[in-house]
C-alpha atoms as a PDB file:
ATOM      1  CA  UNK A   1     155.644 -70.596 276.805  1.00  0.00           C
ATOM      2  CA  UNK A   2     153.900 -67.288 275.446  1.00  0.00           C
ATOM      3  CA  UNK A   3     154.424 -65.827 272.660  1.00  0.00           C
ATOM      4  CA  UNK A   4     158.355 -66.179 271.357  1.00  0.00           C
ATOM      5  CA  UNK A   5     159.536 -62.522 270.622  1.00  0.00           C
ATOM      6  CA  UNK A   6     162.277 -61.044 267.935  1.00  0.00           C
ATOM      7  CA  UNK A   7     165.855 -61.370 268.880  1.00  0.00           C
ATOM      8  CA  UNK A   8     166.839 -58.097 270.760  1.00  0.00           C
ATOM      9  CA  UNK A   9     170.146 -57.440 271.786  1.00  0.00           C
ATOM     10  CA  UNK A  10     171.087 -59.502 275.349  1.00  0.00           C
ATOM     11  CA  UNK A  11     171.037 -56.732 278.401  1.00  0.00           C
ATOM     12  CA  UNK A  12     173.878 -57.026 280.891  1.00  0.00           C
ATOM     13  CA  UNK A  13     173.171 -56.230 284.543  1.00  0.00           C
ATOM     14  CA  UNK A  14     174.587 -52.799 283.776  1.00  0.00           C
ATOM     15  CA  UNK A  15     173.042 -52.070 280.717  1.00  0.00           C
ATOM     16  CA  UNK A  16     169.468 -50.126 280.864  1.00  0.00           C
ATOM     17  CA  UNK A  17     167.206 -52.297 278.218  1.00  0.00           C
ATOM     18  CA  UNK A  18     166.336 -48.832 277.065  1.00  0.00           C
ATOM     19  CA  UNK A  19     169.206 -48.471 275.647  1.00  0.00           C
ATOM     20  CA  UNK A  20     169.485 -51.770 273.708  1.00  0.00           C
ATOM     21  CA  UNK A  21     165.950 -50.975 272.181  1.00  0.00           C
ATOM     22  CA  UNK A  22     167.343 -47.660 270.445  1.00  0.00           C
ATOM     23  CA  UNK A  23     167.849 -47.426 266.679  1.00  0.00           C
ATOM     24  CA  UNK A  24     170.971 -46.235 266.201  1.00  0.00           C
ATOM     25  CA  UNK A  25     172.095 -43.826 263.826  1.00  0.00           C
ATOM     26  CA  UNK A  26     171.979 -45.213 260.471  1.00  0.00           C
ATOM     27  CA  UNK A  27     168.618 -46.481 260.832  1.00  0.00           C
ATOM     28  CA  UNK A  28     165.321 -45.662 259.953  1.00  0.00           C
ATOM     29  CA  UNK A  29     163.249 -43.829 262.670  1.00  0.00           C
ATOM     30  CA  UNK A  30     161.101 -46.690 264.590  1.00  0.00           C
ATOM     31  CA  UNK A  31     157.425 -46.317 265.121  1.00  0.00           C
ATOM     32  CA  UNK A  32     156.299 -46.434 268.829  1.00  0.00           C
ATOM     33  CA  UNK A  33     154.940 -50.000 267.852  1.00  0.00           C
ATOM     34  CA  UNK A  34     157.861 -50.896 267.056  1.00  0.00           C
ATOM     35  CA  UNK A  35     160.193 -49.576 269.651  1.00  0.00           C
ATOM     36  CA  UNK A  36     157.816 -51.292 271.884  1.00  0.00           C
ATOM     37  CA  UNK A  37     158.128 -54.588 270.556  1.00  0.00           C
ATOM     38  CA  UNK A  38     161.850 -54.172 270.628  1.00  0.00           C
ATOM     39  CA  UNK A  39     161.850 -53.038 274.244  1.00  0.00           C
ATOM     40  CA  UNK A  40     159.628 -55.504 275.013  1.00  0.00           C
ATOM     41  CA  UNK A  41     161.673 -58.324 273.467  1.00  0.00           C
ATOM     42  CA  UNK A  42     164.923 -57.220 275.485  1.00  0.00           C
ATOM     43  CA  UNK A  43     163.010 -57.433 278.781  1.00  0.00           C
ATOM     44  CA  UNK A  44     162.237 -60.928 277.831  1.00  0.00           C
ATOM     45  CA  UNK A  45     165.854 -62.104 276.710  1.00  0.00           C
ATOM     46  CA  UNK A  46     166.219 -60.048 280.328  1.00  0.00           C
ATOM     47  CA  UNK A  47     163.933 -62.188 281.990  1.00  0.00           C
ATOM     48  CA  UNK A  48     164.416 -65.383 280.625  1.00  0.00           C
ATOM     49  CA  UNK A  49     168.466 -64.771 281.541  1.00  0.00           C
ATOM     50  CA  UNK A  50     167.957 -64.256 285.159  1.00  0.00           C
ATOM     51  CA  UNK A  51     168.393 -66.670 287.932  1.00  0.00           C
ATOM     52  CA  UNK A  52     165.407 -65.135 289.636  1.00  0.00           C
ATOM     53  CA  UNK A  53     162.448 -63.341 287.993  1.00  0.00           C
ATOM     54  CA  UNK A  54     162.984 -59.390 288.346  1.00  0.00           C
ATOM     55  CA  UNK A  55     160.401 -57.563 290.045  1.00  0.00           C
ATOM     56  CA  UNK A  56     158.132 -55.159 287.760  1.00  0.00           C
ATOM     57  CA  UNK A  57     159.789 -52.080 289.860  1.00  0.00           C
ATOM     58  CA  UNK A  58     162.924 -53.780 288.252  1.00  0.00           C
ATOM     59  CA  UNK A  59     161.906 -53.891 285.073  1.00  0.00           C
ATOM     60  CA  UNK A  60     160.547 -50.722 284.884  1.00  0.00           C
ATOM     61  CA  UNK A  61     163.786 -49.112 286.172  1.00  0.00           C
ATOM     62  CA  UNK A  62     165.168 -51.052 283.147  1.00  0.00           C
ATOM     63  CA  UNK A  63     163.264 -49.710 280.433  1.00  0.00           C
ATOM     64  CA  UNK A  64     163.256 -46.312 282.448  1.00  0.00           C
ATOM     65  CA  UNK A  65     159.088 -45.908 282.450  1.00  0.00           C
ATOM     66  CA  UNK A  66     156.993 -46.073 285.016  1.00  0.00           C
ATOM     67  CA  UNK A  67     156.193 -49.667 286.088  1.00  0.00           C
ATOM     68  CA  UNK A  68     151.933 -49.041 285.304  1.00  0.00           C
ATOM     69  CA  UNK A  69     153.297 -47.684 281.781  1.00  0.00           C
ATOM     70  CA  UNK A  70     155.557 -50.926 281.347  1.00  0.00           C
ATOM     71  CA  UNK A  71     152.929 -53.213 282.578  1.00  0.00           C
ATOM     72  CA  UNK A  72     150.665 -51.869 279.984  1.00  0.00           C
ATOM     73  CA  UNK A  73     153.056 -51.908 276.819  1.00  0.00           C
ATOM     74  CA  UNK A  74     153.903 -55.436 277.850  1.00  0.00           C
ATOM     75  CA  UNK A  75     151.063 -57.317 278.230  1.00  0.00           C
ATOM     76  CA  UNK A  76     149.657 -55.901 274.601  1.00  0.00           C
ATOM     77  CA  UNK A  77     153.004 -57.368 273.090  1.00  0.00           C
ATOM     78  CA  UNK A  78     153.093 -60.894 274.839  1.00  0.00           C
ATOM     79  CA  UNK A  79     149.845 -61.251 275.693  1.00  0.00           C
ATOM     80  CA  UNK A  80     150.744 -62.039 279.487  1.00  0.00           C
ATOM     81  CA  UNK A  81     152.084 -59.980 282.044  1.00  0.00           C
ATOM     82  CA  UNK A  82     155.803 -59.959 283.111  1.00  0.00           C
ATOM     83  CA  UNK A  83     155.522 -61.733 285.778  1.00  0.00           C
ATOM     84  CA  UNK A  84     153.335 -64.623 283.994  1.00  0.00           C
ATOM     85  CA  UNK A  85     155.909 -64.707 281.427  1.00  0.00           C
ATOM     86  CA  UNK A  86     158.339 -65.490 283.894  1.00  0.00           C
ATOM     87  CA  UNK A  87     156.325 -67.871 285.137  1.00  0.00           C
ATOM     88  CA  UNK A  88     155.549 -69.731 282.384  1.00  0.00           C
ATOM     89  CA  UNK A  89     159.599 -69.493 281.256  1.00  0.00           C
ATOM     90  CA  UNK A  90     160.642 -71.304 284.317  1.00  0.00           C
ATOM     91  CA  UNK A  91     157.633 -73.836 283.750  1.00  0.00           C
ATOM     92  CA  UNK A  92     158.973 -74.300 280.846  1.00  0.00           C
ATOM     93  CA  UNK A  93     162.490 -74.983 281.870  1.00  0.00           C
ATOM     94  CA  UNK A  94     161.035 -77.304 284.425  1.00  0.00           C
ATOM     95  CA  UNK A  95     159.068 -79.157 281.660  1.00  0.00           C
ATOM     96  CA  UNK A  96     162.054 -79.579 279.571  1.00  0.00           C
ATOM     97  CA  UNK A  97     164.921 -80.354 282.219  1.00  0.00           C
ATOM     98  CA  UNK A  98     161.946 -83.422 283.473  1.00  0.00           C
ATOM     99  CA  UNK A  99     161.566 -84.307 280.046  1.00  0.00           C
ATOM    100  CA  UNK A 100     165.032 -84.903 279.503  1.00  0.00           C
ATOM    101  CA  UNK A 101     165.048 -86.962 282.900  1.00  0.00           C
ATOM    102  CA  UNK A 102     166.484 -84.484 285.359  1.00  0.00           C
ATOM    103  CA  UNK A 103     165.864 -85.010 289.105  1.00  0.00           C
ATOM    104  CA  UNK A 104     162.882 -82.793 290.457  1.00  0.00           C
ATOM    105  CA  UNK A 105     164.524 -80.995 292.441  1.00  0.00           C
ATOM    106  CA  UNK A 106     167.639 -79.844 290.488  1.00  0.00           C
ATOM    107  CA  UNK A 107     165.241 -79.505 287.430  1.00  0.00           C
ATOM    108  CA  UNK A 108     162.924 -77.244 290.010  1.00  0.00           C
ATOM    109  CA  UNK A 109     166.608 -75.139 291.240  1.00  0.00           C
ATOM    110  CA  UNK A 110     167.714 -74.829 287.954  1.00  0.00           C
ATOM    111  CA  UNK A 111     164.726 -73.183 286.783  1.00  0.00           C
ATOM    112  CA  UNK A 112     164.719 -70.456 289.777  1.00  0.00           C
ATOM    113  CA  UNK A 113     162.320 -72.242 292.281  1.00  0.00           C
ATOM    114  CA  UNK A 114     164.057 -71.563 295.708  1.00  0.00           C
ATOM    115  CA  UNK A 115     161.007 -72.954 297.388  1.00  0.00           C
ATOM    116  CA  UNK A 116     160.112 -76.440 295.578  1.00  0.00           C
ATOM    117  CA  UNK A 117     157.089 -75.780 297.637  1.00  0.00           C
ATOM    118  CA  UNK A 118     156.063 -72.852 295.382  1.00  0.00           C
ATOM    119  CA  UNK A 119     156.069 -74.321 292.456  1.00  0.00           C
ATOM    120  CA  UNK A 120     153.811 -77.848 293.577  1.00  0.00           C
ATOM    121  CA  UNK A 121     151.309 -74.975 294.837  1.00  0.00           C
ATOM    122  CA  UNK A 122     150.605 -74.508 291.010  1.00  0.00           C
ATOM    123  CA  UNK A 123     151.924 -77.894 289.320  1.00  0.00           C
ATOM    124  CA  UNK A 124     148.553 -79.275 288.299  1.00  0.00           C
ATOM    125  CA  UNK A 125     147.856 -76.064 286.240  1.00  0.00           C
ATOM    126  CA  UNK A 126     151.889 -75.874 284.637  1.00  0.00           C
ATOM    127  CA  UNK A 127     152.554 -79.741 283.697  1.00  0.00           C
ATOM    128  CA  UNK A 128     148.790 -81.448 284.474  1.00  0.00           C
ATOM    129  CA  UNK A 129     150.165 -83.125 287.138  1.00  0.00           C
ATOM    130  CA  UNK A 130     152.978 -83.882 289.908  1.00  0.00           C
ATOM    131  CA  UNK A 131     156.437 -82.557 288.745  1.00  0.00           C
ATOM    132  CA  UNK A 132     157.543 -86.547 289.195  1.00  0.00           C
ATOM    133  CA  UNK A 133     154.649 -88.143 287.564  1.00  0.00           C
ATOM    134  CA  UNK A 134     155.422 -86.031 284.859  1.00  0.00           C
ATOM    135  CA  UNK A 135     159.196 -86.717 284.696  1.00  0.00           C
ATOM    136  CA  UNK A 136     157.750 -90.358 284.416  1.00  0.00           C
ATOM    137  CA  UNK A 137     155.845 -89.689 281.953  1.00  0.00           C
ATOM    138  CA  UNK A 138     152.514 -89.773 283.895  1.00  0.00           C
ATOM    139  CA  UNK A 139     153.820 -92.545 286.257  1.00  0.00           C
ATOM    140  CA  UNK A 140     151.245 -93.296 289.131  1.00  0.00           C
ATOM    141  CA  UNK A 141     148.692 -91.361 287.246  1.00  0.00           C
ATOM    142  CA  UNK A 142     145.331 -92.978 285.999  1.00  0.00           C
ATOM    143  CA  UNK A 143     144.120 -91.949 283.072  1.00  0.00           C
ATOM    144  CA  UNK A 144     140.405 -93.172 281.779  1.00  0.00           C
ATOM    145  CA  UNK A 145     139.671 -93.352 278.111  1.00  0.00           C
ATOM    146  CA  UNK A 146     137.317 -94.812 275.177  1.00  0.00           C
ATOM    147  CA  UNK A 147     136.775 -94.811 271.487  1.00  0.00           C
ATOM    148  CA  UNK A 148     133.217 -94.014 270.137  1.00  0.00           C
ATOM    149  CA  UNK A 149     131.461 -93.470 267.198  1.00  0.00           C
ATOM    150  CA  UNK A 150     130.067 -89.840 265.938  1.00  0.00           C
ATOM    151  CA  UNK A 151     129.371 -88.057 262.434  1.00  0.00           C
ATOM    152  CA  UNK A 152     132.910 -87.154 262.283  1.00  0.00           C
ATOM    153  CA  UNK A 153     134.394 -90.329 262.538  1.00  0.00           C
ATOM    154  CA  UNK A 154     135.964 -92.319 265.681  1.00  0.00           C
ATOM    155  CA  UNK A 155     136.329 -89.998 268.724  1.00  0.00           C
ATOM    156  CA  UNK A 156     138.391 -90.742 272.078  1.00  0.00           C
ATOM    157  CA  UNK A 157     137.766 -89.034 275.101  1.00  0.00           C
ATOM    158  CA  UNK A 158     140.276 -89.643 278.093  1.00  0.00           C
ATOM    159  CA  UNK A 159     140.084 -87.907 281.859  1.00  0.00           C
ATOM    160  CA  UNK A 160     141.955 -87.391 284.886  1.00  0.00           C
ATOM    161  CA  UNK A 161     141.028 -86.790 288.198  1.00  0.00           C
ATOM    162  CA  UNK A 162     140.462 -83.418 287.492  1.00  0.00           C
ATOM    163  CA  UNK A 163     138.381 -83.641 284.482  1.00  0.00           C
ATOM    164  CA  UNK A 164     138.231 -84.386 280.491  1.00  0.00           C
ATOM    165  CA  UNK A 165     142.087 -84.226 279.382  1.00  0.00           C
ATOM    166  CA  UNK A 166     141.908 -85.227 276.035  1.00  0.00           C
ATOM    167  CA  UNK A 167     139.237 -85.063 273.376  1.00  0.00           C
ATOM    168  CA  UNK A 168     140.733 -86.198 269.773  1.00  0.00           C
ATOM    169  CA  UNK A 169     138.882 -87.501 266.065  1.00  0.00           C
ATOM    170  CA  UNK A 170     140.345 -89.213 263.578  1.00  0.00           C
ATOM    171  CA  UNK A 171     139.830 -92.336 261.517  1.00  0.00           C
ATOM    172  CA  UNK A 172     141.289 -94.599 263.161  1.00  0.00           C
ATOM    173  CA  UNK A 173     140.272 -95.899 266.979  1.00  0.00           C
ATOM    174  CA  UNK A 174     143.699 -97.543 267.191  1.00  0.00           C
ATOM    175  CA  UNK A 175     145.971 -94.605 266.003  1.00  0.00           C
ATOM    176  CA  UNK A 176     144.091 -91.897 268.529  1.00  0.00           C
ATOM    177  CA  UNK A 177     144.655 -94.492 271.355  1.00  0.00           C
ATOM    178  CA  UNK A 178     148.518 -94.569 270.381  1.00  0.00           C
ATOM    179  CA  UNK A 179     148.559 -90.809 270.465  1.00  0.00           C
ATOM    180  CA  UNK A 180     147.080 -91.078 274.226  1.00  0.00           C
ATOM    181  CA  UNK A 181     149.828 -93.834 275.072  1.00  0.00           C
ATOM    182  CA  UNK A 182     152.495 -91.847 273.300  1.00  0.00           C
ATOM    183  CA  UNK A 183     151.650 -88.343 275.390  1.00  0.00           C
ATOM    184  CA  UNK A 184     151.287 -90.474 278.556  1.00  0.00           C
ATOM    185  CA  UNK A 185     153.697 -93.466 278.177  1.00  0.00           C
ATOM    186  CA  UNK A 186     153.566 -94.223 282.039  1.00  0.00           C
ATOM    187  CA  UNK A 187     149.856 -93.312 282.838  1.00  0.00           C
ATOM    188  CA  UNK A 188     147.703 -96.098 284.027  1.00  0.00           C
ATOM    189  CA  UNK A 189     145.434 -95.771 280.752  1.00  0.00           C
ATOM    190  CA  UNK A 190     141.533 -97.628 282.086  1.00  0.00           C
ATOM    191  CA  UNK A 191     139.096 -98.683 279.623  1.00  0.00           C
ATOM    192  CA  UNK A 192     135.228 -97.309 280.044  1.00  0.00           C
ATOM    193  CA  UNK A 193     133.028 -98.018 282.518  1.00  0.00           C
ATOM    194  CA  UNK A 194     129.244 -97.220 282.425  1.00  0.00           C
ATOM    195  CA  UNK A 195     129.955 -93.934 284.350  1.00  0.00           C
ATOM    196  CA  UNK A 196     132.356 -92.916 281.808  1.00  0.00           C
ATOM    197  CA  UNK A 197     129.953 -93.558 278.990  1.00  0.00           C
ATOM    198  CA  UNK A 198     127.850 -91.390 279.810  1.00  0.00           C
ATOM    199  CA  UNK A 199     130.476 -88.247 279.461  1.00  0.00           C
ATOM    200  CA  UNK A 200     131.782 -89.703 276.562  1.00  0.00           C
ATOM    201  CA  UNK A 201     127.994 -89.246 275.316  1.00  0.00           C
ATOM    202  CA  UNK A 202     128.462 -85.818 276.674  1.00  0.00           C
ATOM    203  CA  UNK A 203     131.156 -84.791 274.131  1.00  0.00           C
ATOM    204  CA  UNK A 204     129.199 -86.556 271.312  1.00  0.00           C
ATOM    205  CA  UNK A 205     126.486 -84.397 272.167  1.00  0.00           C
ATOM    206  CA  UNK A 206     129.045 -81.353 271.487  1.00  0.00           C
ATOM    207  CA  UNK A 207     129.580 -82.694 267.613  1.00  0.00           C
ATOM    208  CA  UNK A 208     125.912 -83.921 266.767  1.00  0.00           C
ATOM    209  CA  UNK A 209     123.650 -81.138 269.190  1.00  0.00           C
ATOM    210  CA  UNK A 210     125.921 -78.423 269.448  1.00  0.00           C
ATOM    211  CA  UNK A 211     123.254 -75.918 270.294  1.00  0.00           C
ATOM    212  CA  UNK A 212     122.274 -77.538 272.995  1.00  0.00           C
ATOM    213  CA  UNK A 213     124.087 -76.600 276.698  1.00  0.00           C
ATOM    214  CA  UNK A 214     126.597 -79.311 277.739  1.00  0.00           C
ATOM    215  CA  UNK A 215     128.758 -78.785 280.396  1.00  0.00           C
ATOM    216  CA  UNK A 216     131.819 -80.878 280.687  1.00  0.00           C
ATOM    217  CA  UNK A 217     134.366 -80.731 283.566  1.00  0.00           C
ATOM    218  CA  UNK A 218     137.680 -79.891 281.939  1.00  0.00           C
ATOM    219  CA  UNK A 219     141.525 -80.751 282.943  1.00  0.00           C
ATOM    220  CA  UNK A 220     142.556 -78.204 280.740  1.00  0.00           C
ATOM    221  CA  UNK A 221     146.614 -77.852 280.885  1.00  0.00           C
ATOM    222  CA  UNK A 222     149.143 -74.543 279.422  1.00  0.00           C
ATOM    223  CA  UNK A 223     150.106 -71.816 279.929  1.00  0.00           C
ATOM    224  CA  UNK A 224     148.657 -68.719 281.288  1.00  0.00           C
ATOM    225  CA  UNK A 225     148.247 -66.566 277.801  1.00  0.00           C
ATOM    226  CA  UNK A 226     146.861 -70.499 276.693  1.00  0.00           C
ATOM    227  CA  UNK A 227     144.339 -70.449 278.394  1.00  0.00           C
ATOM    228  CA  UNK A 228     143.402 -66.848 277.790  1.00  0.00           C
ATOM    229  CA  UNK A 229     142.822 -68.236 273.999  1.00  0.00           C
ATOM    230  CA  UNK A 230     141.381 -71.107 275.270  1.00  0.00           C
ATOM    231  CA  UNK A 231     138.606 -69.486 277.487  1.00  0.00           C
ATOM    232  CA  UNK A 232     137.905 -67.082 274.524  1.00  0.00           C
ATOM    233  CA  UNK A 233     137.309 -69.687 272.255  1.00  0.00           C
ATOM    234  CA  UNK A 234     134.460 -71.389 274.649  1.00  0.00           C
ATOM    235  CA  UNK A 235     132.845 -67.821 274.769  1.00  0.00           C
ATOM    236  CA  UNK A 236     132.570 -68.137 270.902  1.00  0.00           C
ATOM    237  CA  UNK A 237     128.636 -69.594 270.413  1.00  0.00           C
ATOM    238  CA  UNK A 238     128.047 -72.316 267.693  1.00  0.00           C
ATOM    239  CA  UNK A 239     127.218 -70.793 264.472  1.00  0.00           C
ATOM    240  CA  UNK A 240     129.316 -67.928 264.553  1.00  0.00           C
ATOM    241  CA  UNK A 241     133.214 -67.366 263.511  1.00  0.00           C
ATOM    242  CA  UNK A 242     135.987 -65.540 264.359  1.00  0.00           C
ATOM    243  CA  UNK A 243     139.438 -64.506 262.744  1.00  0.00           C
ATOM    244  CA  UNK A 244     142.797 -64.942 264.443  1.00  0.00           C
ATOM    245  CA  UNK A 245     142.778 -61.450 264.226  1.00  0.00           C
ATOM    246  CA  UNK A 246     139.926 -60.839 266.325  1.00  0.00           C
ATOM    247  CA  UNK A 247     140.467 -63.352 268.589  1.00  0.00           C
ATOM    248  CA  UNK A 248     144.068 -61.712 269.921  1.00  0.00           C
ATOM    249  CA  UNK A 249     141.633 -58.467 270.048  1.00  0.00           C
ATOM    250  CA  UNK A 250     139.388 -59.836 272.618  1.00  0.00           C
ATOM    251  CA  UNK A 251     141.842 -61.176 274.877  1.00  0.00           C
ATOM    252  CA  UNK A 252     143.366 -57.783 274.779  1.00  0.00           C
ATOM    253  CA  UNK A 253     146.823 -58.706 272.901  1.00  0.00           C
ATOM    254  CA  UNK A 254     146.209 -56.979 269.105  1.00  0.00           C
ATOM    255  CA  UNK A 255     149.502 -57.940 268.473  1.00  0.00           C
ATOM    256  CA  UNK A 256     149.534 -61.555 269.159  1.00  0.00           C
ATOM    257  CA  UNK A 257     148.009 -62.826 266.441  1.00  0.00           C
ATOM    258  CA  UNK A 258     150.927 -65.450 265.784  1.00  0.00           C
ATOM    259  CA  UNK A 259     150.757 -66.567 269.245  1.00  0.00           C
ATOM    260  CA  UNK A 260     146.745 -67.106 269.359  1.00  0.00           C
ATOM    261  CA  UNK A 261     147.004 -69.436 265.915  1.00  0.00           C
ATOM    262  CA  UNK A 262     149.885 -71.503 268.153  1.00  0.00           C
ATOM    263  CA  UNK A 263     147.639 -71.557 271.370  1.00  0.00           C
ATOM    264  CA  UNK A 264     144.471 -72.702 269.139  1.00  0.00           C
ATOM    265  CA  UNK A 265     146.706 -75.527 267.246  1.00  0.00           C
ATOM    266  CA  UNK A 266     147.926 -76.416 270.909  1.00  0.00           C
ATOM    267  CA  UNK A 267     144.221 -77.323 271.959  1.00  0.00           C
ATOM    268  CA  UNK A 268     144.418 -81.203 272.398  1.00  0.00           C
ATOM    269  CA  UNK A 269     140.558 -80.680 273.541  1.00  0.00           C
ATOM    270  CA  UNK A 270     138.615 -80.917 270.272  1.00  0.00           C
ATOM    271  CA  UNK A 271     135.052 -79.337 270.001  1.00  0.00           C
ATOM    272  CA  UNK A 272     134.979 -78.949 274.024  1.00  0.00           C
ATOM    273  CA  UNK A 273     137.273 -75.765 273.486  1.00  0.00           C
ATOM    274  CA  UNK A 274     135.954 -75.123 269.909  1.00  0.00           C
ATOM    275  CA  UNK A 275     139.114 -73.841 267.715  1.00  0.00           C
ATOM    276  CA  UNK A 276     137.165 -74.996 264.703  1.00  0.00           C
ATOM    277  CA  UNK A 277     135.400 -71.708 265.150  1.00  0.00           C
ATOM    278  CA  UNK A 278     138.202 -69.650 264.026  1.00  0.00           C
ATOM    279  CA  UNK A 279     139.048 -68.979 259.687  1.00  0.00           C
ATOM    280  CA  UNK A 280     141.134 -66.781 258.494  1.00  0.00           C
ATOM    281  CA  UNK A 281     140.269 -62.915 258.471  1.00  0.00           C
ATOM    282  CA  UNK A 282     139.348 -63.031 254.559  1.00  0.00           C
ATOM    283  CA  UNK A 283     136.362 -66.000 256.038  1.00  0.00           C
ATOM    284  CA  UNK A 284     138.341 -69.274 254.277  1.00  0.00           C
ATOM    285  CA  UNK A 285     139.096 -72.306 256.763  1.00  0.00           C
ATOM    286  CA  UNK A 286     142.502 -72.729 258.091  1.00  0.00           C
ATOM    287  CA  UNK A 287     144.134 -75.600 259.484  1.00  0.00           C
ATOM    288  CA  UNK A 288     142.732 -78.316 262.277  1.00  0.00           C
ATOM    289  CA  UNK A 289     144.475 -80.557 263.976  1.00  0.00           C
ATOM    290  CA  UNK A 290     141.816 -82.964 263.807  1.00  0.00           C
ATOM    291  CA  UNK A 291     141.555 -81.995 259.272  1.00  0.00           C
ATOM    292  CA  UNK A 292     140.071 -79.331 257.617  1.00  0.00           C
ATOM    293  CA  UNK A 293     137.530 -81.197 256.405  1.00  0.00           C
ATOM    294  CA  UNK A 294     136.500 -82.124 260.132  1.00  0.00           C
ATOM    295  CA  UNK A 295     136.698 -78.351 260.771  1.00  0.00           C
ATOM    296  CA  UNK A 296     134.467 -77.859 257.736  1.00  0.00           C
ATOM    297  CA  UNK A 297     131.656 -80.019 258.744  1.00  0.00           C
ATOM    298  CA  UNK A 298     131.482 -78.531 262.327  1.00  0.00           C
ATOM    299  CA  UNK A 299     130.903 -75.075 261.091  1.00  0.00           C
ATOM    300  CA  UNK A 300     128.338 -76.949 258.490  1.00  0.00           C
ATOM    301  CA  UNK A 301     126.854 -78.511 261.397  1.00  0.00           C
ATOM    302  CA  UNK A 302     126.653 -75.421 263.914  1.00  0.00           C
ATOM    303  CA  UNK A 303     125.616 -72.752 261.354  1.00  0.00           C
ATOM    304  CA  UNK A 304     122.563 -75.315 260.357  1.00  0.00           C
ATOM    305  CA  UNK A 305     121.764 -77.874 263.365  1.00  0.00           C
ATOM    306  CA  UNK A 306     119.319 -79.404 261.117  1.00  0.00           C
ATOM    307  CA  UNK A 307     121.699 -80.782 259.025  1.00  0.00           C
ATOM    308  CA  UNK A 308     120.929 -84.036 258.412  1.00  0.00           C
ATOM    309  CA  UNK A 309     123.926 -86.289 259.335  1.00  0.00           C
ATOM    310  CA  UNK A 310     124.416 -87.959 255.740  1.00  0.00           C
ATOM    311  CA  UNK A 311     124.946 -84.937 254.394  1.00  0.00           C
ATOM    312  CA  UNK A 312     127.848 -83.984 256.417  1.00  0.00           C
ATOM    313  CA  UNK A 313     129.140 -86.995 254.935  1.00  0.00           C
ATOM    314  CA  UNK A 314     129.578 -85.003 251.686  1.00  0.00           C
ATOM    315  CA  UNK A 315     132.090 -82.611 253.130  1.00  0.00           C
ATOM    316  CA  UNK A 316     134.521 -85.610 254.479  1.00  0.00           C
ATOM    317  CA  UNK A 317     136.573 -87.254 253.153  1.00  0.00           C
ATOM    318  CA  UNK A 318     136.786 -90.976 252.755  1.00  0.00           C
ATOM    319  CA  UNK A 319     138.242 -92.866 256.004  1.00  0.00           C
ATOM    320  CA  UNK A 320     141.992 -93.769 253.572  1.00  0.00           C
ATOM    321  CA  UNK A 321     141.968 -89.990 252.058  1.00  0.00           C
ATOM    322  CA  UNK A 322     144.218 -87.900 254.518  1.00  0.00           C
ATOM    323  CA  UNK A 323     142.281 -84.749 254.918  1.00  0.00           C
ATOM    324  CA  UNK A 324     144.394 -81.263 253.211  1.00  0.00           C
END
């Protein structure tokens, strides 16, 4: 889902979402950021409450501007526009109703799809695969995988069909291949072969040479504001930072910065889409899913690619010590 707005007052199908967005009387006057946010937030309550994703003209006869003007206003709040917000709310609802075991196609009514059709046209991109493998739990889907060796400690690598789906480091090679199992518990999950090898030497080559050009084929999976982050994190080169803050500035959502720090600690693809390369706007690390002291070491590693390896050995931490 993008970015999870403020609680605006719920808009009935008479009620102009104008209206709901005013201050009233006794309150202090709102500045235009803020009246936008507000209006913006009651179009998405709007949105998310109706059985069929309004039209822009719609929404824009709500909020009483012109639908350009509205269009505008609410892609620098979210992030994404209207009607990728309602997309990704129904995906959502999808995700969750399969999750919780629903049949595919009352999960796929449910969420607005009139045309199950529609929404297999785009399934790869909104659940990584087929609305019932997923519902399985990656049933009927084969999933290749191994557990290697780098400066960082163990690393697993595991594709689809479609590309690398999961890059993760860690200590130890039997916990990251019980986080694979646990995110697909039905996936046919194959050991290496010598083809796959060689890209798992590929996404070494990202930790140990990251100057160099690798290109990896990627089965990256989220939502549409996602991958916004996501694709403006691999335009980030090695050796250089940037804040949350700038980040939501170059995808064109100021605004967001909440919603880019989710999207980055969604990233299940370490190094390949490099979140490591983004601190907090005073310059100290944040968090990593994979440690800060992981994180640490990359940015060692990338400002300096003549690091020898023992020495990044002095910024981790030992294989028992859970990183900070």
């Amino acid at each position: 889902m993008p970015a999870r707005l403020p609680s605006a007052p719920q808009p009935t199908a008479a009620t102009n979402v104008a209206t709901t967005a005013q201050p009233s009387a006794h309150t202090p006057a709102q500045t235009p950021a803020h009246r936008h946010t507000s209006l913006v937030a009651a179009l998405c309550r709007h949105i998310e409450a109706a059985e069929q994703p309004p039209s822009l003209d719609a929404l824009a006869t709500q909020a009483q501007m012109s639908p350009h003007h509205l269009h505008r206003i609410f892609k620098a709040v979210t992030g994404v526009t209207p009607k990728a917000y309602a997309d990704a709310h129904r995906a959502h609802k999808v995700r969750e109703a399969l999750g919780a075991g629903q049949r595919v196609t009352e999960a796929l009514h449910e969420a607005g799809f009139q045309a199950p059709s529609r929404f297999y046209e785009g399934a790869r991109q909104r659940l990584g695969m087929t609305p019932t493998a997923f519902r399985g739990g990656g049933k009927d889907t084969v999933i290749h995988f191994a557990v290697a060796q780098c400066s960082l400690g163990a690393v697993l690598v595991a594709a689809s069909a479609w590309g690398v789906c999961a890059i993760s480091l860690g200590d130890d090679a039997d916990a990251l291949t019980r986080e694979l199992q646990d995110r697909f518990p039905q996936a046919e999950l194959i050991g290496a072969d010598t083809d796959f090898e060689r890209l798992v030497a590929q996404v070494i080559g990202l930790v140990e040479m990251p100057t160099q050009s690798h290109s990896l084929p990627l089965d990256v999976r989220g939502t549409a504001f996602q991958q916004r982050v996501w694709q403006a994190l691999r335009d980030i080169p090695p050796g250089q930072t940037v804040s949350y803050t700038e980040l939501a500035e170059r995808i064109g959502s100021p605004t967001s910065v909440r919603a880019v720090a989710r999207a980055c600690a969604s990233n299940t693809l370490a190094v390949a889409i490099p979140c490591h390369r983004v601190v907090r706007l005073n310059g100290e690390l944040s968090g990593y899913r994979w440690g800060v002291a992981r994180k640490q070491a990359l940015l060692v590693r990338e400002a300096d690619p003549a690091t020898p390896l023992a020495s990044l050995a002095s910024v981790m931490p030992p294989a028992d010590t859970p990183s900070p």
